[in-house]
Protein backbone atom coordinates (compact mmCIF):
# COMPACT_ATOMS: atom_id res chain seq x y z
CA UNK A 1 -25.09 30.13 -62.15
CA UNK A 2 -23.66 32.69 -59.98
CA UNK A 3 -26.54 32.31 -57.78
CA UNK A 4 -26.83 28.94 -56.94
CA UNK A 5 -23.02 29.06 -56.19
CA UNK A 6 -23.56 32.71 -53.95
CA UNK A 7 -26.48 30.16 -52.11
CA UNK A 8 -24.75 27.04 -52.35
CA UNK A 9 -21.57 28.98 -50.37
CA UNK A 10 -23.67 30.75 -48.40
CA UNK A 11 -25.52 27.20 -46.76
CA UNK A 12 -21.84 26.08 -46.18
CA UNK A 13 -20.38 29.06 -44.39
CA UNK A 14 -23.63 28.53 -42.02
CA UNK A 15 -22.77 24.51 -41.37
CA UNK A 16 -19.40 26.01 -40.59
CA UNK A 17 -20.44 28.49 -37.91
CA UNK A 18 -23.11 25.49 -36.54
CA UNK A 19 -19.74 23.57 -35.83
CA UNK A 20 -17.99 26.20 -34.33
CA UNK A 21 -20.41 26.71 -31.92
CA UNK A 22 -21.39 23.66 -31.24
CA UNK A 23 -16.89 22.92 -30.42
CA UNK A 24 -17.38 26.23 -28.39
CA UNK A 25 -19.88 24.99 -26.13
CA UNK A 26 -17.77 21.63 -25.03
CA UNK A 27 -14.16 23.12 -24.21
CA UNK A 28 -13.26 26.53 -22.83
CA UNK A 29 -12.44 29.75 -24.23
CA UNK A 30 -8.75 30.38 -24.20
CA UNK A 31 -7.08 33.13 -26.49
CA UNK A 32 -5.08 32.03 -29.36
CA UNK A 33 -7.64 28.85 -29.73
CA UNK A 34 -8.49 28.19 -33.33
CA UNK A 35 -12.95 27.93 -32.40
CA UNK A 36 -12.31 31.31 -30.30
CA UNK A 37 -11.47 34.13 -32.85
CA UNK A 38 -12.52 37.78 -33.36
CA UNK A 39 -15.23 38.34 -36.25
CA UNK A 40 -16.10 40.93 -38.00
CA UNK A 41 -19.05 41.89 -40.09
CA UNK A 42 -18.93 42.75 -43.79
CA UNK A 43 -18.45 46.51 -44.44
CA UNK A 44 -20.04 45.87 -47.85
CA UNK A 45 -23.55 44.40 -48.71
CA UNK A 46 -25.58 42.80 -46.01
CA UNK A 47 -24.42 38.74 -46.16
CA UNK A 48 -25.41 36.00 -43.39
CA UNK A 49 -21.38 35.07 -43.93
CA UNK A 50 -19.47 36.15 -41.18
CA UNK A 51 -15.31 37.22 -41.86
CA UNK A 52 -12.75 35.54 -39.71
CA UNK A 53 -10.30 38.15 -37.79
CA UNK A 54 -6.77 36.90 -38.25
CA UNK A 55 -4.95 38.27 -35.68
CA UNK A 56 -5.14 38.18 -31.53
CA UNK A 57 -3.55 39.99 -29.46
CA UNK A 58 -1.71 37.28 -28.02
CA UNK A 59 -0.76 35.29 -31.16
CA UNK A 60 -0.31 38.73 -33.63
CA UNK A 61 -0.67 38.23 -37.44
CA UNK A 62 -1.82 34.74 -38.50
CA UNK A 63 -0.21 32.41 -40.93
CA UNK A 64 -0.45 33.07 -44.74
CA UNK A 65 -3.52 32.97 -46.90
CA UNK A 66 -4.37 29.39 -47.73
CA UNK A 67 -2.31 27.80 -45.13
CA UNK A 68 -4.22 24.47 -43.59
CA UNK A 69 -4.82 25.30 -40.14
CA UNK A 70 -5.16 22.31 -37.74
CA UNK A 71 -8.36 20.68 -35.78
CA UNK A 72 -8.82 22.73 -32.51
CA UNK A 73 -7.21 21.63 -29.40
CA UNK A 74 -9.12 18.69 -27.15
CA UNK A 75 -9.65 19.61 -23.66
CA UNK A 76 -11.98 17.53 -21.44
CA UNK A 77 -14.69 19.75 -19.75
CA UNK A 78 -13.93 17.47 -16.68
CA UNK A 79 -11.17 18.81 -13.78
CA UNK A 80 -8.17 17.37 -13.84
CA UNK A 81 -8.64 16.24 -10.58
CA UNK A 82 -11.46 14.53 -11.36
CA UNK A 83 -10.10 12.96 -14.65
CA UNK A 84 -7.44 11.22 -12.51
CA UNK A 85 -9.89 9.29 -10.40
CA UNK A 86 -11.40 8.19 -13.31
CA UNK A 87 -8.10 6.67 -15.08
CA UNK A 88 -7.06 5.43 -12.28
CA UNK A 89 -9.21 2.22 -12.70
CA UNK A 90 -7.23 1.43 -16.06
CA UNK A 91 -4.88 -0.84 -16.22
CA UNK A 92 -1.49 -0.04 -17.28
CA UNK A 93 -2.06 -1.58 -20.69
CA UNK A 94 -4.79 0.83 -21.21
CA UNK A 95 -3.10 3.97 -20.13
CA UNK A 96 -1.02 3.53 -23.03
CA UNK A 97 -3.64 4.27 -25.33
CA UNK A 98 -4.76 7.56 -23.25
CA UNK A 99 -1.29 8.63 -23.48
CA UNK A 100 -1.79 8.83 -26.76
CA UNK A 101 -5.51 10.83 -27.31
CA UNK A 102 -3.89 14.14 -26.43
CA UNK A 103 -1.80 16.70 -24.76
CA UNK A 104 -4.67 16.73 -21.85
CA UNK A 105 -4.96 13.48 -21.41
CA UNK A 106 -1.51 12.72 -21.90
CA UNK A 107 -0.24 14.75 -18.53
CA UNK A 108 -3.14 12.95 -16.54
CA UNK A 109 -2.43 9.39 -18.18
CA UNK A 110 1.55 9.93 -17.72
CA UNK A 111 1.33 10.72 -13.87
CA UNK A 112 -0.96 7.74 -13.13
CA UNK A 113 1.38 5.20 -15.37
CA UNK A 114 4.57 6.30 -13.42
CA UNK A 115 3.13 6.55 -10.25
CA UNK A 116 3.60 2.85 -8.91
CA UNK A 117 6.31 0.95 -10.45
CA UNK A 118 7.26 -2.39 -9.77
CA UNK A 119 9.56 -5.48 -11.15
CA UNK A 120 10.62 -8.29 -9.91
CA UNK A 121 12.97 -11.22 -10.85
CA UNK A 122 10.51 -13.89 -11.08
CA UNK A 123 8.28 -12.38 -13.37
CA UNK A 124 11.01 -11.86 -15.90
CA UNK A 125 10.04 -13.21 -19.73
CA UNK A 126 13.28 -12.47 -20.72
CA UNK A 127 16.39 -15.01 -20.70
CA UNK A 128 17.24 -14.22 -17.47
CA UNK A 129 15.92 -12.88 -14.70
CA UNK A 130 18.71 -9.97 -14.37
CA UNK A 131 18.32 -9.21 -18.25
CA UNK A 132 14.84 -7.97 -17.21
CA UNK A 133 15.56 -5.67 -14.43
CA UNK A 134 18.26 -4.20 -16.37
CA UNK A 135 16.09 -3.33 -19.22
CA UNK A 136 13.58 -2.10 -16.59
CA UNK A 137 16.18 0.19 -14.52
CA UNK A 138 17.73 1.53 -17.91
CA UNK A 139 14.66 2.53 -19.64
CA UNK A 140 13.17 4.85 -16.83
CA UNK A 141 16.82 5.75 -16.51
CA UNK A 142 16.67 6.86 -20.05
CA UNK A 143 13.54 8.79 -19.64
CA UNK A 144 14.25 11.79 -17.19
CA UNK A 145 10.70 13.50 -17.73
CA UNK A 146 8.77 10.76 -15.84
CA UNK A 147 11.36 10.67 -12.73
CA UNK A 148 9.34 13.27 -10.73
CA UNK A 149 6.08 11.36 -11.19
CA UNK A 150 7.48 7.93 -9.57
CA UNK A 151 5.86 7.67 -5.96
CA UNK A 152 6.31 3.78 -5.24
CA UNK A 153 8.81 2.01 -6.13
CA UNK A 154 8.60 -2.14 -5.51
CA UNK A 155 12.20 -4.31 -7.08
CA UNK A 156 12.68 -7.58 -5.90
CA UNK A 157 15.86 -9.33 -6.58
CA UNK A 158 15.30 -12.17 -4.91
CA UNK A 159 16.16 -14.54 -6.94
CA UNK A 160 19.13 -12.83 -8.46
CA UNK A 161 21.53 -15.30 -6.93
CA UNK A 162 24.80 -12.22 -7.46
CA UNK A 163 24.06 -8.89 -8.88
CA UNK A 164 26.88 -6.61 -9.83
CA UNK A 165 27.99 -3.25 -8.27
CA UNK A 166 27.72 -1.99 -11.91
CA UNK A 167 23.74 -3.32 -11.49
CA UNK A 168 23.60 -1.85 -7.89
CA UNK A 169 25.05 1.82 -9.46
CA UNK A 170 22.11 1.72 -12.13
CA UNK A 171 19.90 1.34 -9.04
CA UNK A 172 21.27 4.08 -7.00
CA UNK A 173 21.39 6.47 -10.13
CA UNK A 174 17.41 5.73 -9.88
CA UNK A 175 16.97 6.67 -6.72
CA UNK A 176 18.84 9.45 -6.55
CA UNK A 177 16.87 10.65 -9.70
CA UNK A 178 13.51 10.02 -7.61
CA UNK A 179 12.92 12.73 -5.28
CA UNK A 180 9.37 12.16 -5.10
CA UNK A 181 9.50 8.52 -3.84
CA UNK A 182 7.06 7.98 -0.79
CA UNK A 183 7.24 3.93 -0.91
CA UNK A 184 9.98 2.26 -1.81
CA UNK A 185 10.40 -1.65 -1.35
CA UNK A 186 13.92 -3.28 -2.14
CA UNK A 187 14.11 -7.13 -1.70
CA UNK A 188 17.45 -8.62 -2.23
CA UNK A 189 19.65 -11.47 -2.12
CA UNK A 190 19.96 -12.28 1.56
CA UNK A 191 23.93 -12.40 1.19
CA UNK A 192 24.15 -8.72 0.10
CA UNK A 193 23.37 -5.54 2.36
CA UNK A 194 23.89 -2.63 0.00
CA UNK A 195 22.92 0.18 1.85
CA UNK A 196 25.46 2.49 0.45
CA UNK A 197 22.52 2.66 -2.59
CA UNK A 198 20.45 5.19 -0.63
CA UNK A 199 23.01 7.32 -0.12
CA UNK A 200 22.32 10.69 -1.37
CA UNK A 201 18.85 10.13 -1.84
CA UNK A 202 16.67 13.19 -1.33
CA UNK A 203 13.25 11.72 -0.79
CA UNK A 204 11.53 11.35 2.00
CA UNK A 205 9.92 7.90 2.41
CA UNK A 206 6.04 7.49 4.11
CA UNK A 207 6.77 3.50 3.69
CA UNK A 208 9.96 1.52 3.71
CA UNK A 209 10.25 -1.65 3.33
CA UNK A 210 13.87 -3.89 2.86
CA UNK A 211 15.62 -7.41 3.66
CA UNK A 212 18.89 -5.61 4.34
CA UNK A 213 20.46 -6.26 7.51
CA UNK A 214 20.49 -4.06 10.60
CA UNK A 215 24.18 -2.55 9.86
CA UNK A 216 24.53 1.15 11.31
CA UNK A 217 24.89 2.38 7.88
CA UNK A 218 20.76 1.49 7.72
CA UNK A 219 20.62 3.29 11.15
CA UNK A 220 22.04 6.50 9.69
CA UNK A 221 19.84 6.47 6.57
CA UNK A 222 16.71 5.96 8.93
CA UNK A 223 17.46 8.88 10.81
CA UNK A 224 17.25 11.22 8.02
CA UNK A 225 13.90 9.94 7.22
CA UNK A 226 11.33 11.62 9.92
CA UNK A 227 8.03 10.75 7.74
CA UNK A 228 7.89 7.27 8.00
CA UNK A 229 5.11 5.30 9.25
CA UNK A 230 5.04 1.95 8.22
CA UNK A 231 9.03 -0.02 8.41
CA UNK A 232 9.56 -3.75 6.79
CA UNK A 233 12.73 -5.55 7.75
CA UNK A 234 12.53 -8.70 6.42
CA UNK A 235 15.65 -10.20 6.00
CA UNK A 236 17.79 -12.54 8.25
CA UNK A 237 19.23 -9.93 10.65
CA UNK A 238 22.18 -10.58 12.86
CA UNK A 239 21.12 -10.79 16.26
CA UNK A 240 18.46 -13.45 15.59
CA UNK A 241 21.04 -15.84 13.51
CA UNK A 242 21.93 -17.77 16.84
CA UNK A 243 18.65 -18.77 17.34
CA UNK A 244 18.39 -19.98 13.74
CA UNK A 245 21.91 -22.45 13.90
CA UNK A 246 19.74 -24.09 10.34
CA UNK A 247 20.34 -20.89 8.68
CA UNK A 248 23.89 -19.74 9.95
CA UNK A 249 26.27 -20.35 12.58
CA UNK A 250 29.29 -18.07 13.68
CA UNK A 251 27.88 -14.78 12.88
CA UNK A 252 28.53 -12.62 15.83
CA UNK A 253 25.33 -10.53 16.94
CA UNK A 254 25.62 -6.51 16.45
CA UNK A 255 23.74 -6.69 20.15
CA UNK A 256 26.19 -9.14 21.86
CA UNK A 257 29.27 -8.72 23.51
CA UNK A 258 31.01 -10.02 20.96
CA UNK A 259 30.07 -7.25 19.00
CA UNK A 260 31.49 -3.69 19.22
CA UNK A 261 29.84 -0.31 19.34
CA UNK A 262 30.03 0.78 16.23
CA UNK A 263 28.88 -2.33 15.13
CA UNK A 264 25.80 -1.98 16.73
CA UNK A 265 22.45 -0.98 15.07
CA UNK A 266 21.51 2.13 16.75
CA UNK A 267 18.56 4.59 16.16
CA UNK A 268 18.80 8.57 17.22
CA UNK A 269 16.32 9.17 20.15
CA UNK A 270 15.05 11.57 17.52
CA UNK A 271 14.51 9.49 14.49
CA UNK A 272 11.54 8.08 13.31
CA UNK A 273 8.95 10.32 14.90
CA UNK A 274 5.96 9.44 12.60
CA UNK A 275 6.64 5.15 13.19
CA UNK A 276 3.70 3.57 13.97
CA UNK A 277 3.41 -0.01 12.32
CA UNK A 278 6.69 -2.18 12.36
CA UNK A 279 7.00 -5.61 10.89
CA UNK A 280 10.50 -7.68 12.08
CA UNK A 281 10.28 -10.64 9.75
CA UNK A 282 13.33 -12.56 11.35
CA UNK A 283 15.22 -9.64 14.04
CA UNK A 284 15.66 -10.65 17.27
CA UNK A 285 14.90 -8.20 20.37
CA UNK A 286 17.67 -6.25 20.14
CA UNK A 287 16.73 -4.95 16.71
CA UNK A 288 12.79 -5.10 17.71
CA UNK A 289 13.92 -2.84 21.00
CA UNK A 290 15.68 0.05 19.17
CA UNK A 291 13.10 0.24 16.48
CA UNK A 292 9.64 0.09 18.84
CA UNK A 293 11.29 2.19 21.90
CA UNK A 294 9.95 5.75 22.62
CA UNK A 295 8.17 5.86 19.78
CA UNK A 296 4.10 5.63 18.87
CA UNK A 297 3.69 2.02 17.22
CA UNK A 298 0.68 0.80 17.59
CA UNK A 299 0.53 -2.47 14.90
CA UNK A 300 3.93 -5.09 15.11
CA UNK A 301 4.91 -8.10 13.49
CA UNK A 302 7.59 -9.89 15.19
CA UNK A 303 9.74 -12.74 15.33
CA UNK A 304 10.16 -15.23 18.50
CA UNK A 305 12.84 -17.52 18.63
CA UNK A 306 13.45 -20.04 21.19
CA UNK A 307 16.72 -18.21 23.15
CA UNK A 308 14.64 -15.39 23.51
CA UNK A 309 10.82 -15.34 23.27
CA UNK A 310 10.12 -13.43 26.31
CA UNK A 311 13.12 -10.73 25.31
CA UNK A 312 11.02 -9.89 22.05
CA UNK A 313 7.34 -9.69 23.91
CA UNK A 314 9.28 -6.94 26.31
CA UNK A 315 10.97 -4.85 23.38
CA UNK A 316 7.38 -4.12 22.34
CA UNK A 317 6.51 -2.90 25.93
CA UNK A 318 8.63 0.13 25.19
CA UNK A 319 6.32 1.75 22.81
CA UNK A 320 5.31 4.73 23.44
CA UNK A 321 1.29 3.84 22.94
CA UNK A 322 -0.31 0.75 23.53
CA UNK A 323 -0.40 -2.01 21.09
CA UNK A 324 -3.76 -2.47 18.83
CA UNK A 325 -2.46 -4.71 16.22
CA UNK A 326 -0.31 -7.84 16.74
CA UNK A 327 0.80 -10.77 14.65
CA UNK A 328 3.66 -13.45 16.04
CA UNK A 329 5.33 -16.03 13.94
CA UNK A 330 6.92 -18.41 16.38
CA UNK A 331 10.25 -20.93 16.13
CA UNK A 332 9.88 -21.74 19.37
CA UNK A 333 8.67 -25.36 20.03
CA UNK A 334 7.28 -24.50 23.20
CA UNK A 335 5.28 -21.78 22.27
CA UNK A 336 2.09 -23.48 22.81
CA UNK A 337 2.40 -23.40 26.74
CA UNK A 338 3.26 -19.68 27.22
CA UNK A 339 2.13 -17.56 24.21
CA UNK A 340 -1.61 -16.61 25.45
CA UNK A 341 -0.36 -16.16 29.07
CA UNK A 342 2.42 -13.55 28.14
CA UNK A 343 1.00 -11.93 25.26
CA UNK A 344 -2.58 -10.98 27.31
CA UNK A 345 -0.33 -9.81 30.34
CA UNK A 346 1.37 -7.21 28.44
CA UNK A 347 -1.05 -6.13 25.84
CA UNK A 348 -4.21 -6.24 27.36
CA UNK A 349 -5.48 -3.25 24.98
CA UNK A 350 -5.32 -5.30 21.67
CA UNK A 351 -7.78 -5.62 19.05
CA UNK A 352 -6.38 -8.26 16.81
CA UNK A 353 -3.83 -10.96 17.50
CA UNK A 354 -2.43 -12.86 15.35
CA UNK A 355 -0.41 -16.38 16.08
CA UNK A 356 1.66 -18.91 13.81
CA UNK A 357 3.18 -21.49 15.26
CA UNK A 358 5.90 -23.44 12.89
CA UNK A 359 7.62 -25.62 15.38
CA UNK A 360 4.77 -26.72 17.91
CA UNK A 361 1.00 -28.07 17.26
CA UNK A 362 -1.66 -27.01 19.90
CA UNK A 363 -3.95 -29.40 21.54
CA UNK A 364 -7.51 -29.60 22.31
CA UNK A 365 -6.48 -28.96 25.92
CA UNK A 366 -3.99 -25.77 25.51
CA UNK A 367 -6.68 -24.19 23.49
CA UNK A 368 -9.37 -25.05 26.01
CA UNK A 369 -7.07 -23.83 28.87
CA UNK A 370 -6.80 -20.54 26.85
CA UNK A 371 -9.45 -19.17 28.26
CA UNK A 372 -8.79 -17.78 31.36
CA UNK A 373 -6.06 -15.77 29.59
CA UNK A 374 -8.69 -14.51 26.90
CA UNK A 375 -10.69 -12.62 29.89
CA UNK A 376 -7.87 -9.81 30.04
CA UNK A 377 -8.27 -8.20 26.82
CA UNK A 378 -10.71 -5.67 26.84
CA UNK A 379 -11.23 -5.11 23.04
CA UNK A 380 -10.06 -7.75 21.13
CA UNK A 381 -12.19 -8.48 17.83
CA UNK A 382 -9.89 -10.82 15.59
CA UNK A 383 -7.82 -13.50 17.12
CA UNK A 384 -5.94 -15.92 14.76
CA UNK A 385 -4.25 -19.06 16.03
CA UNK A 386 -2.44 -21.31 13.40
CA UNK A 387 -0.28 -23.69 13.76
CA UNK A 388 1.04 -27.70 12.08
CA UNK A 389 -0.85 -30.19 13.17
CA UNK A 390 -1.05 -33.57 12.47
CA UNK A 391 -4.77 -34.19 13.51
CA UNK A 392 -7.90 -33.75 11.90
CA UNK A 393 -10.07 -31.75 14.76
CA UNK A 394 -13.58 -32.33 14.06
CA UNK A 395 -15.32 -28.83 13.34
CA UNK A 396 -18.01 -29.31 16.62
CA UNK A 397 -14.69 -29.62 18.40
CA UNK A 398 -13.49 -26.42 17.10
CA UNK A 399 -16.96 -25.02 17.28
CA UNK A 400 -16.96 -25.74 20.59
CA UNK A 401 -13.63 -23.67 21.52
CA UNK A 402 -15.03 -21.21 19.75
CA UNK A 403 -17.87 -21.11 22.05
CA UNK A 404 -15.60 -21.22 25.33
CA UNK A 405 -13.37 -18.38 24.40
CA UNK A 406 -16.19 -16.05 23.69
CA UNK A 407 -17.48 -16.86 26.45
CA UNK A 408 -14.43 -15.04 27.86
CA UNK A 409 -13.94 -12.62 26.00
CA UNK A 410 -17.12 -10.93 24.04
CA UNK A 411 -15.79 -8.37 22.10
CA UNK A 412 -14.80 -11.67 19.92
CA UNK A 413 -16.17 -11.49 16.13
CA UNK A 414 -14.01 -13.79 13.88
CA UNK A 415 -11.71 -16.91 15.69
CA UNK A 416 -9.49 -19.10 13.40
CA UNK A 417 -8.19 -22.08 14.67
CA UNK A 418 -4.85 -24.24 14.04
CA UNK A 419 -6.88 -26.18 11.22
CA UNK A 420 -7.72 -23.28 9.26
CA UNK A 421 -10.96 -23.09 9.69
CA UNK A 422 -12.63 -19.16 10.38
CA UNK A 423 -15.76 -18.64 13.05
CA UNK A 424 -17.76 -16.05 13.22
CA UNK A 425 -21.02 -15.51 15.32
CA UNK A 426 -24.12 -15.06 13.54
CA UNK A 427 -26.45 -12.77 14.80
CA UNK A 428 -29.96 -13.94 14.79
CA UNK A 429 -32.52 -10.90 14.11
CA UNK A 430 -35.56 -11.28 16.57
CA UNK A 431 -39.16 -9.31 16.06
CA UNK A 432 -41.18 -8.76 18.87
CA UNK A 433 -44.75 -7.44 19.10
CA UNK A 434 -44.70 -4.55 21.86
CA UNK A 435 -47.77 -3.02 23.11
CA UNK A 436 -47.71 0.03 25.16
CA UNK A 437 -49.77 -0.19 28.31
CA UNK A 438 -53.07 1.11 27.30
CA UNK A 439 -52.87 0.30 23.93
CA UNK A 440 -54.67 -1.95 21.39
CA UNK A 441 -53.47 -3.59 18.45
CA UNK A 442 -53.58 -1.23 15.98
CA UNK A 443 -50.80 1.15 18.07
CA UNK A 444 -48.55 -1.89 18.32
CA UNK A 445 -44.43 -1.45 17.90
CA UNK A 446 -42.43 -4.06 15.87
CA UNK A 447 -39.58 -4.00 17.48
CA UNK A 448 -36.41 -5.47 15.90
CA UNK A 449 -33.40 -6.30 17.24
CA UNK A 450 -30.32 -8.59 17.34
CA UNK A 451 -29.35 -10.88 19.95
CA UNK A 452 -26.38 -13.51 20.31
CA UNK A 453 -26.39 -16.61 18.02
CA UNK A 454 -24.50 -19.58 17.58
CA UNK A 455 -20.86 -19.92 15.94
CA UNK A 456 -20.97 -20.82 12.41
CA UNK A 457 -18.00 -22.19 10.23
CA UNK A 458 -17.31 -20.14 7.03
CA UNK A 459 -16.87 -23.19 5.22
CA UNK A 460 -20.56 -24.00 6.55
């Protein structure tokens, strides 16, 4: 009986060591891990049973005889690097679940989860839209360990129609807790301008994007921040109100002479080194001027308003590199009869151009008569050109403006027109038979290539 129990032991001490080695050869050898200790050999009798060493010199003497010792540890075989790519294509919902597989996984899941945050008022499921945001602000605030992992930060209060200073001091608390912001977005009611939130903030932002107004309190928090690149203001800013009378009326402009110096929005000569895209949803040129001057944009979105459309074409001028990327939304109603003209005389270096008219339709004619102003750009690719209209065009009309401002300018690939409709040029792939002089048939070339075809529709 003792036999078959020596044997029966014996064939289980053997299935033992088969699954140690076989966790051995999937994670890494670390001292102190429970698959990785010292063994010994039997001093006594020769046995096929191997003797656990207790101790390591890292962990000393092990726990007590017959205490249950614990599955070993989980590491993935993979880099952490490389782990990361690979979670990032979960969704947030699924990261959950990897936060909870293990201590490895855990520190890759938790980065990636944290990493872009975002909330905004009209996607709230609670009562209200503030009841959301204020559970969202107080449970990161409640959570200190995932601060330093928070690179982009998106809140929209939008349609928050008066948030609190109490709300506005969660908000700042979060900021200041976030030194390792790089994109931060805050959208807020258009009434309020509380800039005195980034105060005390000690990131530094890559991206910035706001709808507070152009006070000089936003001036002085701009100059501290010398890495950004890409600047958003989107809100209704002072100096473009009296071309908007619709919106408000009496608001003195921080650029006027009703307004006084240090009322003004001014920028260091210093500041903003790094800028090179800047998007003015509704500031006028003053605002567009002390942004774009001296310094290397290269893609703008800007504003023009009737008072002053030709004001906001030459605040772009002062860049310090010529334009590649531009997009216009227009409230003047005579846009229509100047835009092309004054936009190809300053920026002849553009590669995309982008127009919306909201106060004006274009004709037939105006886009016909377009052309001559097409032939100064040199590069452009993408022009856009959309506007209300109260005429169907038919599409071998449009087709055939597509046509004529190629014509005039050839580095044209994709045209959309006020209807909404996208061209393109397909090419047409042509095979000819060469034959080398001296040659027969059997040395012939097929030579392919691609030449110029017609403008197709993308609806087509």
């Amino acid at each position: 009986m003792a036999d078959h129990f020596h044997n029966f032991h014996t064939k289980i001490q053997i299935l033992a060591n088969l699954n140690e080695n076989m966790v051995n050869s999937h994670f890494p050898e670390e001292h102190g891990h429970a698959a990785h200790c010292r063994r010994r050999r039997r001093q006594n009798g020769p046995t096929a049973t191997s003797e656990i060493d207790t101790t390591t010199p890292e962990a000393g003497p092990s726990s007590k005889e017959g205490e249950e010792k614990g599955p070993p540890s989980i590491r993935p075989r993979l880099p952490l690097e490389l782990l990361e790519l690979i979670l990032r294509h979960l969704s947030k919902a699924e990261l959950f679940h990897v936060l909870q597989a293990n201590k490895a996984l855990h520190s890759v899941a938790v980065r990636l989860l944290y990493r872009d945050l975002a909330i905004a008022s009209s996607d709230s499921e609670e009562s209200t839209p503030a009841q959301a945001i204020l559970s969202f602000l107080k449970g990161l605030l409640a959570n200190n360990s995932v601060h330093k992992h928070v690179r982009k930060l998106d809140i929209n209060l939008a349609t928050i129609q008066c948030p609190t200073a109490n709300f506005y001091r969660l908000l700042h608390r979060l900021l200041r807790g976030t030194p390792g912001l790089v994109v931060l977005g805050l959208d807020l009611p258009k009434s309020q301008s509380p800039v005195w939130i980034l105060e005390g903030c000690a990131f530094k932002l890559r991206q910035f994007s706001t709808s507070m107004h152009c006070t000089p309190e936003l001036a002085r928090f701009l100059d501290s921040q010398d890495n950004i690149g890409h600047l958003t203001l989107r809100g209704f800013q002072h100096d473009a109100l009296r071309s908007l009378p619709f919106i408000y009326s009496g608001v003195p402009s921080p650029h006027s002479e009703d307004a006084s110096p240090s009322d003004q929005f001014t920028l260091k000569e210093t500041s903003l080194p790094r800028l090179t895209c800047f998007n003015a949803i509704h500031a006028g040129p003053g605002v567009v001027k002390e942004v774009v001057r001296g310094r290397p944009v290269a893609t703008a979105s800007i504003p023009l308003f009737s008072l002053n459309s030709l004001n906001a074409l030459d605040a772009l001028e002062t860049s310090a590199t010529s334009l590649r990327r531009l997009s216009v939304i227009s409230f003047d109603p005579d846009a229509p009869t100047f835009i092309f003209e004054q936009v190809a005389k300053r920026f002849p270096e553009l590669e995309a151009l982008h127009i919306v008219v909201l106060l004006a339709e274009f004709t037939n004619e105006q886009l016909l008569g377009a052309c001559r102003h097409l032939r100064a750009f040199k590069r452009l690719k993408y022009i856009t050109c959309v506007a209300t209209s109260s005429e169907e065009s038919p599409a071998a009309v449009e087709q055939e403006i597509a046509e004529k401002w190629h014509q005039e300018c050839r580095t044209l690939r994709t045209i959309i027109l006020p209807r909404g409709r996208v061209w393109f040029q397909r090419p047409t792939r042509v095979c000819q038979r060469a034959i080398s002089k001296g040659e027969d048939d059997k040395k012939a070339v097929d030579r392919i290539g691609e030449v110029q075809g017609r403008w197709e529709c993308l609806e087509d």
